[in-house]
C-alpha atoms as a PDB file:
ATOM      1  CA  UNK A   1     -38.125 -32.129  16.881  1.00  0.00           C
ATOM      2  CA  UNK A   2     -39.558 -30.612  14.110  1.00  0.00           C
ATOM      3  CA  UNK A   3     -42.368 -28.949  16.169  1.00  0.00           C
ATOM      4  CA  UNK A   4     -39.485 -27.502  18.321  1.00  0.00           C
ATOM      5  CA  UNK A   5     -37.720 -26.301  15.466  1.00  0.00           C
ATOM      6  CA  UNK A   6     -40.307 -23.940  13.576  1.00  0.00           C
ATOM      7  CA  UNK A   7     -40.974 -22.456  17.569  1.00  0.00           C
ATOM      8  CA  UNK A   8     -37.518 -21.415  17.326  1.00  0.00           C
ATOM      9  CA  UNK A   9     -37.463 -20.169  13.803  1.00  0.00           C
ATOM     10  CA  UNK A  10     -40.521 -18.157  14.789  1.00  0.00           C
ATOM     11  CA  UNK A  11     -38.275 -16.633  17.293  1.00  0.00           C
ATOM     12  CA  UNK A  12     -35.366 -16.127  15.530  1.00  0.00           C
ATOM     13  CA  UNK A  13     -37.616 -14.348  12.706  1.00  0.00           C
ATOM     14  CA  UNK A  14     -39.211 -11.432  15.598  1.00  0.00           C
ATOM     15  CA  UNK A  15     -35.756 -10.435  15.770  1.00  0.00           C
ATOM     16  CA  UNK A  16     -34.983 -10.584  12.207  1.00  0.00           C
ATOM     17  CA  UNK A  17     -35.114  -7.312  10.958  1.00  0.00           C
ATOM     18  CA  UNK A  18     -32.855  -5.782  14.049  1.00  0.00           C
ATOM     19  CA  UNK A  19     -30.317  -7.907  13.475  1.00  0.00           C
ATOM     20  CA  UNK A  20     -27.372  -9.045  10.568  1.00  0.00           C
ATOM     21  CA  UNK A  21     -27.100 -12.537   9.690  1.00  0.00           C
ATOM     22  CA  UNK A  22     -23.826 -12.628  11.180  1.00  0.00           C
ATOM     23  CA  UNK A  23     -25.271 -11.633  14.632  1.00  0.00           C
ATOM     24  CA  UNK A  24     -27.994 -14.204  14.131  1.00  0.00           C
ATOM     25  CA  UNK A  25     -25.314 -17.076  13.806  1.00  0.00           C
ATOM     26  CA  UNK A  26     -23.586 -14.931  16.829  1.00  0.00           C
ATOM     27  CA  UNK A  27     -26.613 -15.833  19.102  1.00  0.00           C
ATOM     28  CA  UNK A  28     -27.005 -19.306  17.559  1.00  0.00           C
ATOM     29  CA  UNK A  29     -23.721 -20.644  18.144  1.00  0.00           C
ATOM     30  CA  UNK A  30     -23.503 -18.820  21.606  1.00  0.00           C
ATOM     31  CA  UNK A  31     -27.027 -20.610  22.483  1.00  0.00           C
ATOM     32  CA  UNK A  32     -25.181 -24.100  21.273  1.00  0.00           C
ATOM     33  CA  UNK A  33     -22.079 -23.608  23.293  1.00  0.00           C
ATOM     34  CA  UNK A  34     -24.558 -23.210  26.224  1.00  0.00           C
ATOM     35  CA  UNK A  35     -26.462 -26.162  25.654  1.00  0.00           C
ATOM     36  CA  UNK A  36     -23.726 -28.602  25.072  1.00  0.00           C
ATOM     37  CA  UNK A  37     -22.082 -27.014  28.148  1.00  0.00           C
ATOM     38  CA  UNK A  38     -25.498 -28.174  30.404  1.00  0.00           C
ATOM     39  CA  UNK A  39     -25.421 -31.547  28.865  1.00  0.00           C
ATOM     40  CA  UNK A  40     -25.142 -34.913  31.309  1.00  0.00           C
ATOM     41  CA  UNK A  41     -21.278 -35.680  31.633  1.00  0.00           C
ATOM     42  CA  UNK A  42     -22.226 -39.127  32.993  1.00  0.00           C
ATOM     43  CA  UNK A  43     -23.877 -40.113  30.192  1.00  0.00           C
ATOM     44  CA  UNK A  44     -22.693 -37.815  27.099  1.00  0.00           C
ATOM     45  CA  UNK A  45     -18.950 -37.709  25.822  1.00  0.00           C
ATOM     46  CA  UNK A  46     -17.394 -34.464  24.516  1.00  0.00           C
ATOM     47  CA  UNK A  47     -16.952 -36.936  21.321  1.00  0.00           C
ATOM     48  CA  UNK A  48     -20.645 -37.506  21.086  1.00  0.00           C
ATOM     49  CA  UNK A  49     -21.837 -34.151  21.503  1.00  0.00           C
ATOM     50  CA  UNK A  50     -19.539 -33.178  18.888  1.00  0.00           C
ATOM     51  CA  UNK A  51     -20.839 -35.949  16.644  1.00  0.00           C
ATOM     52  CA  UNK A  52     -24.402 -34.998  17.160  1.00  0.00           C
ATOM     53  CA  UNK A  53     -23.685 -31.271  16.315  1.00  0.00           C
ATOM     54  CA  UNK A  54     -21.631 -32.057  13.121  1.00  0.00           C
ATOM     55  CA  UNK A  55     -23.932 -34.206  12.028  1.00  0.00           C
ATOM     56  CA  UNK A  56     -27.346 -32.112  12.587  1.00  0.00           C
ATOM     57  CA  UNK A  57     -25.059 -28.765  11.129  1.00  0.00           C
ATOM     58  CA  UNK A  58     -24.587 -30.772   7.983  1.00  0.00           C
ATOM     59  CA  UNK A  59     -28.213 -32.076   7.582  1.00  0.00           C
ATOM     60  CA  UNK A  60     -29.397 -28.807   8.326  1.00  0.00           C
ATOM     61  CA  UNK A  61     -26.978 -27.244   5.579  1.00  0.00           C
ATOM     62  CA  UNK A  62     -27.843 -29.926   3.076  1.00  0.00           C
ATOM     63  CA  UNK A  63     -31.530 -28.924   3.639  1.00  0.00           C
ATOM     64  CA  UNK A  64     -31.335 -25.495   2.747  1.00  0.00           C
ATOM     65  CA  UNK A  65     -28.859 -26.198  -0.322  1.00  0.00           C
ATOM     66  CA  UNK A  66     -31.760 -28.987  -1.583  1.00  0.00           C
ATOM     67  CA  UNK A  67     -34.275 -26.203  -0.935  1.00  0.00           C
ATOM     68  CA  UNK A  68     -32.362 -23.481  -2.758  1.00  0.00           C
ATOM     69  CA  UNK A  69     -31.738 -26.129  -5.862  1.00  0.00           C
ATOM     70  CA  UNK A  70     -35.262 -26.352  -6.289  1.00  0.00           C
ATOM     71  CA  UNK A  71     -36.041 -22.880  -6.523  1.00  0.00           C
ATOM     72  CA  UNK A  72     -37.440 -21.265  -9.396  1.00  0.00           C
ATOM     73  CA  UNK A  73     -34.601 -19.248 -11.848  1.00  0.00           C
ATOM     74  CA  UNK A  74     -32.020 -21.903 -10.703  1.00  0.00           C
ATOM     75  CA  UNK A  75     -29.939 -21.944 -13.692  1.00  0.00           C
END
């Protein structure tokens, strides 16, 4: 996943400095709706989708907040 995951940052970083971090979550959350519309309905609930999404927002918010708290000048 990880591998996956810096492809898309990589991405998301050529288009950077065109757009506002608001439109960046824009596109993000537009890109999510789309993929948890194309997943399987035979074999995925709306209630585990939505599990999987809360879950990996949170990690990935706890990771940057970790990141930030070791920062140099953190008071």
């Amino acid at each position: 996943h990880e591998v996956a995951y810096q492809d898309l940052c990589q991405l998301v970083n050529k288009h950077a400095d065109k757009l506002t971090a608001v439109e960046v979550l824009a596109v993000a959350a537009n890109m999510l709706g789309k993929l948890i519309a194309l997943q399987d309905q035979r074999t995925m609930s709306r209630d585990m989708v939505m599990e999987i999404v809360g879950r990996n927002i949170e990690y990935g918010n706890k990771q940057v907040v970790d990141q930030l708290g070791q920062s140099e000048g953190n008071a």
